[in-house]
Protein backbone atom coordinates (compact mmCIF):
# COMPACT_ATOMS: atom_id res chain seq x y z
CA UNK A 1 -127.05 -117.37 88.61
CA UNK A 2 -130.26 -115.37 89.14
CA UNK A 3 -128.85 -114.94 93.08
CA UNK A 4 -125.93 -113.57 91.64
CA UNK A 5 -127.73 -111.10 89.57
CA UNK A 6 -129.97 -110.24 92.20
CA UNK A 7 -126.67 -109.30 94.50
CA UNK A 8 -124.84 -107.48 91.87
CA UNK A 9 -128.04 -105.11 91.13
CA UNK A 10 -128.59 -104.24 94.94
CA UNK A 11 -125.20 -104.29 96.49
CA UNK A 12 -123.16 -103.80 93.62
CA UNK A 13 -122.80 -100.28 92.93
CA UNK A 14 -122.30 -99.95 96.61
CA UNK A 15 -119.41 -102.18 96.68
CA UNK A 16 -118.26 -100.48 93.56
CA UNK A 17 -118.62 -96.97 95.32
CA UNK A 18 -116.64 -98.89 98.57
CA UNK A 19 -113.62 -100.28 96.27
CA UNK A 20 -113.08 -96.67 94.50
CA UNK A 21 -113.07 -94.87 97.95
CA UNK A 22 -110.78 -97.30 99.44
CA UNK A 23 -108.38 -96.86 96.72
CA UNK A 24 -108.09 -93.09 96.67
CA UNK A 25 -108.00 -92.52 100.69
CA UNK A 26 -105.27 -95.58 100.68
CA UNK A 27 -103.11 -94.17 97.93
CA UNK A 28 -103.30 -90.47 98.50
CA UNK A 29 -102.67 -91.17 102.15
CA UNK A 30 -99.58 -93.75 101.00
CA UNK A 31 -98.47 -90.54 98.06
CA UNK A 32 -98.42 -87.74 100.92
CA UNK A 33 -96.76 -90.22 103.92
CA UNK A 34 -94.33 -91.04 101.36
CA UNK A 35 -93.11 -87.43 100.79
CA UNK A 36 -93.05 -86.65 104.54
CA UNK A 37 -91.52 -90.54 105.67
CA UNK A 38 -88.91 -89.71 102.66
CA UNK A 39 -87.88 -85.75 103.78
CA UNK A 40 -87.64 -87.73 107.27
CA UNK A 41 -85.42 -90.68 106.57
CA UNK A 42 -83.52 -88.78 105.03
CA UNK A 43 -82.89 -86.54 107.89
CA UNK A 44 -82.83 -89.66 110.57
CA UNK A 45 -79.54 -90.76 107.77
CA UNK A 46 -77.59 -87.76 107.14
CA UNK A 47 -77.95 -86.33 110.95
CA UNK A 48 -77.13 -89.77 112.29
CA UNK A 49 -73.58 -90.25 114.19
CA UNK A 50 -71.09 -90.06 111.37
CA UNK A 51 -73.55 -89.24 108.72
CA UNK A 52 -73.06 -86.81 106.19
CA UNK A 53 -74.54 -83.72 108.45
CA UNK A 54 -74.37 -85.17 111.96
CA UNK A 55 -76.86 -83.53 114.42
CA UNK A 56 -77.03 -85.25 117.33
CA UNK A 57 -79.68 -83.24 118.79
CA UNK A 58 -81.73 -82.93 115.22
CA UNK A 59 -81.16 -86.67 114.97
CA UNK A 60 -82.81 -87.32 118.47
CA UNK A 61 -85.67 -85.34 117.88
CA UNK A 62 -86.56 -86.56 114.88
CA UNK A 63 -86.09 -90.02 116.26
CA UNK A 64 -88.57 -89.60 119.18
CA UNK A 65 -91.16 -88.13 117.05
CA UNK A 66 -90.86 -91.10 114.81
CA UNK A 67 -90.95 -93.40 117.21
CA UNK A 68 -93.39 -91.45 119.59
CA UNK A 69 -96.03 -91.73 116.32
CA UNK A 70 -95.43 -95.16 115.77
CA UNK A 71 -96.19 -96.54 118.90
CA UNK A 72 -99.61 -94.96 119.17
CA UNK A 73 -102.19 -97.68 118.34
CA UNK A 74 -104.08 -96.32 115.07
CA UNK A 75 -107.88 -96.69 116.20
CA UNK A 76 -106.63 -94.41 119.14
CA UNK A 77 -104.63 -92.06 117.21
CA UNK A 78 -107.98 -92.22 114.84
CA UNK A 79 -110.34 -90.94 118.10
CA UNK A 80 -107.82 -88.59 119.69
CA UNK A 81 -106.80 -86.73 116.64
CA UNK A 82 -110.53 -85.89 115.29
CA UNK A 83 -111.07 -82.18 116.39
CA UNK A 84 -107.49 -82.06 114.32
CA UNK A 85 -108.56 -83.84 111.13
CA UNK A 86 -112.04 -81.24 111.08
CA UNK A 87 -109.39 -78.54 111.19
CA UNK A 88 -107.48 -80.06 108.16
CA UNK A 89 -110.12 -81.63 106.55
CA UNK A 90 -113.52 -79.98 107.39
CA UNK A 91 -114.49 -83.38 108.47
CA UNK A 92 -114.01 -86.68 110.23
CA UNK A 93 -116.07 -88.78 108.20
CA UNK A 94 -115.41 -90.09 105.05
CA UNK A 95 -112.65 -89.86 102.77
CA UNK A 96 -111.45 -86.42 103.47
CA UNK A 97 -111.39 -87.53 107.25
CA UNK A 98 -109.57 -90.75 106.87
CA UNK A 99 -106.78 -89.13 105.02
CA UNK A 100 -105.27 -86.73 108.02
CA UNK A 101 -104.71 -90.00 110.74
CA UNK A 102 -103.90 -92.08 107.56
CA UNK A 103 -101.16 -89.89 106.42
CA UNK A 104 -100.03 -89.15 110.74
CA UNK A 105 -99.93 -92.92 110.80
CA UNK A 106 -98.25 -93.85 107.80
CA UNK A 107 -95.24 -91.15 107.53
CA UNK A 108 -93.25 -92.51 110.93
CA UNK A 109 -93.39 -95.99 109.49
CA UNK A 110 -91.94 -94.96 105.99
CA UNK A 111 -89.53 -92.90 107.31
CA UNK A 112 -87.94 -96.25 109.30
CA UNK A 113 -88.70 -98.01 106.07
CA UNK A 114 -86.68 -95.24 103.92
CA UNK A 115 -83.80 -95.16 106.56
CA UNK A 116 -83.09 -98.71 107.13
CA UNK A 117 -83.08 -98.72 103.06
CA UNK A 118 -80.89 -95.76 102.67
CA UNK A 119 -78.62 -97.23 105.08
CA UNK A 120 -77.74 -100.58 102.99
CA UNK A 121 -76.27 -98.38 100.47
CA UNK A 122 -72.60 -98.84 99.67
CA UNK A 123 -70.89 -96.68 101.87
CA UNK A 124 -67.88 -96.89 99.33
CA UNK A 125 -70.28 -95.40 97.07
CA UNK A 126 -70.85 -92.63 99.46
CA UNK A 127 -66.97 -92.56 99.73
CA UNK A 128 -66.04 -92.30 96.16
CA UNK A 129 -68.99 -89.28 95.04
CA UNK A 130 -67.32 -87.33 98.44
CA UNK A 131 -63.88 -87.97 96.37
CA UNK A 132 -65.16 -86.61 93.12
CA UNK A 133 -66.72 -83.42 95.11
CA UNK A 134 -70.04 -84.67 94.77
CA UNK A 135 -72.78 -81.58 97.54
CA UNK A 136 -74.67 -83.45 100.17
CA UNK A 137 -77.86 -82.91 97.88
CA UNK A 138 -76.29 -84.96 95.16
CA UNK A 139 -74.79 -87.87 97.52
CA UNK A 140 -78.41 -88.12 98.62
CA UNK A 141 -80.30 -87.64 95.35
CA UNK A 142 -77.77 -89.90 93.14
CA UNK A 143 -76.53 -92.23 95.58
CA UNK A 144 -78.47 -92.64 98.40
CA UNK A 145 -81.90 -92.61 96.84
CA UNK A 146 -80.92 -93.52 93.60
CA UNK A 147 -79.54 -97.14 94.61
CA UNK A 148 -82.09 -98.05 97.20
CA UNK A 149 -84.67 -97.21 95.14
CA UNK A 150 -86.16 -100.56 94.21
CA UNK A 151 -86.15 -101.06 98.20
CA UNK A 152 -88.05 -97.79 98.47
CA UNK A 153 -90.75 -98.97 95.62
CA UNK A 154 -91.17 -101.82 97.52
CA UNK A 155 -91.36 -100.30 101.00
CA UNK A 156 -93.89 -97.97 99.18
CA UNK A 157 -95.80 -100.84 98.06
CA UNK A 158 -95.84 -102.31 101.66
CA UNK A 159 -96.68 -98.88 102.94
CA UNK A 160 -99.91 -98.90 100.66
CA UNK A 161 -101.31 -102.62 101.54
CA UNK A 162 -101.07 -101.77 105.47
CA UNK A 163 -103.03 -98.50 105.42
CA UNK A 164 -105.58 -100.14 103.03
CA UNK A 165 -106.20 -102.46 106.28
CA UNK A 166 -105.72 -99.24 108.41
CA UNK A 167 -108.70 -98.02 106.11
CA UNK A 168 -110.74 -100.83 106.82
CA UNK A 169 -110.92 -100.10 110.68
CA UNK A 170 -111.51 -96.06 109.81
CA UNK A 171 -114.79 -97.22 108.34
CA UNK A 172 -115.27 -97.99 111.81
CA UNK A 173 -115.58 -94.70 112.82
CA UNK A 174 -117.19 -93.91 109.06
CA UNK A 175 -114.57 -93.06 107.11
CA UNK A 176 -116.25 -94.96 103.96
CA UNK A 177 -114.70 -97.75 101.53
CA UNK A 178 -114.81 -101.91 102.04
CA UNK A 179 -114.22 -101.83 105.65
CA UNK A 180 -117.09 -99.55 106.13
CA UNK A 181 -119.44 -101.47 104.01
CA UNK A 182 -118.24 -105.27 105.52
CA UNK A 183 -118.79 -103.25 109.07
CA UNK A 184 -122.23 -101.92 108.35
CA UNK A 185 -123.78 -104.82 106.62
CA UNK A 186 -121.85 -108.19 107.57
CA UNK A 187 -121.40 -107.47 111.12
CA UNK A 188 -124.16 -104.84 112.15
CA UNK A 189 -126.76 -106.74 109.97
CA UNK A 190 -125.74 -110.12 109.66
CA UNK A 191 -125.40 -110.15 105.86
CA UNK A 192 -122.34 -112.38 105.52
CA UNK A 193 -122.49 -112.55 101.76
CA UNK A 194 -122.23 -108.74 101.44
CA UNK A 195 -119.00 -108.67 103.98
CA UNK A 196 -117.64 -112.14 101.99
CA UNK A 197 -117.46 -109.89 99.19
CA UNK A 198 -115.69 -107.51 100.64
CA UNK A 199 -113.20 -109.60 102.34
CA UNK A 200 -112.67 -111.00 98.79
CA UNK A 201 -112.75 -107.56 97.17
CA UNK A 202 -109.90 -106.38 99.44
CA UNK A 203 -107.32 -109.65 99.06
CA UNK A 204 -107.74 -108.80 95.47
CA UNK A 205 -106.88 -104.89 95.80
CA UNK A 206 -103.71 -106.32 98.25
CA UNK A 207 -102.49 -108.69 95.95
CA UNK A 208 -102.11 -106.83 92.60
CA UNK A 209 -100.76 -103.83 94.53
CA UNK A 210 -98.40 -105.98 96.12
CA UNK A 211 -97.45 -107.53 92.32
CA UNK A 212 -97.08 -104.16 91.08
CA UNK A 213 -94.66 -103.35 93.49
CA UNK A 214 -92.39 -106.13 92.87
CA UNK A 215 -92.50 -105.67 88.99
CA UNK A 216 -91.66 -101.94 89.68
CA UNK A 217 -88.85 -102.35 91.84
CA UNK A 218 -87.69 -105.43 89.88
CA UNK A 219 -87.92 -103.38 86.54
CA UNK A 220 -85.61 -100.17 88.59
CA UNK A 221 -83.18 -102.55 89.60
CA UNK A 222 -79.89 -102.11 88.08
CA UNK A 223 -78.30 -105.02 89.71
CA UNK A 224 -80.63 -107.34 87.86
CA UNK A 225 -79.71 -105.28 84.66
């Protein structure tokens, strides 16, 4: 007990410190990747062949971009993007400097995520508002979005629990937070119980973020209604 107590008062407000700053970079990152990975499904949807505004050459581009992202390992898109993220940011280190490759990283892979869900939708649905004179704005807002949006909460929630491991190998490069602190003490100084409690600290983070995306999109569901 007296060990415990002994860990808590030295490492404790560091790990505290660790969990709060993986949080933020992790969900601000997720909040501004969703935005983007949304405004670019959406365009990968409506531009596709026989979409609602097919582009073929809008549709491409978009495509390859996406794709062109997503295929960059992150720990090199981390390095090779750092006189960007000072411009941005100000900085490469910490917080404010994990949040520029983050975001870079994350918005290609929700944009897949938002068009694959976008695409399950009902094309009668799509059909039918088109009858009743429904714009392209509305199809999209109250059809497309609107009925794969407990697929979006959930692709959200996925979104979040692989940049918080994304986060963990920033602190590699001292971007701050649990994967920073494990780094730092349990490899670089051989203190196993401080990066034990950091392993720990982060399955816990994962797993009620991952709960409170299923309860979301399983409270939004209509079908289930």
């Amino acid at each position: 007990m007296n060990e415990i107590q002994l860990f808590c008062n030295k490492y404790g407000a560091l790990l505290a410190q660790g969990t709060i700053d993986s949080i933020v970079m992790t969900g601000i990152a997720t909040l501004i990747a969703g935005i983007i990975g949304l405004v670019l499904g959406v365009i990968l949807v409506i531009c596709a062949p026989g979409g609602l505004k097919s582009n073929r050459v809008v549709y491409t581009i978009v495509g390859w971009i996406v794709n062109l992202v997503r295929s960059v390992p992150f720990i090199i898109l981390l390095v090779a993007i750092i006189p960007f993220t000072r411009l941005i940011a100000g900085t490469s280190l910490g917080v404010p400097g994990a949040l520029v490759p983050l975001t870079i990283t994350a918005a290609p892979f929700v944009a897949r995520v938002v068009e694959q869900s976008l695409t399950e939708v009902d094309a009668r649905l799509v059909e039918a508002a088109q009858s009743f004179g429904a714009s392209s704005l509305q199809i999209i807002t109250k059809v497309y979005i609107h009925e794969s949006l407990p697929s979006l909460v959930r692709g959200l929630s996925l979104t979040f629990i692989t940049l918080f491991g994304f986060s963990a190998i920033a602190g590699a490069v001292g971007a701050g937070g649990l994967g920073d602190i494990a780094i730092r003490y349990g490899y670089q100084r051989y203190q196993t119980d401080v990066m034990l409690v950091a392993v720990v600290l982060c399955v816990i983070i994962v797993e009620i973020f991952q709960a409170l995306g299923d309860i979301i999109a399983r409270g939004i569901d209509h079908r289930n209604k």
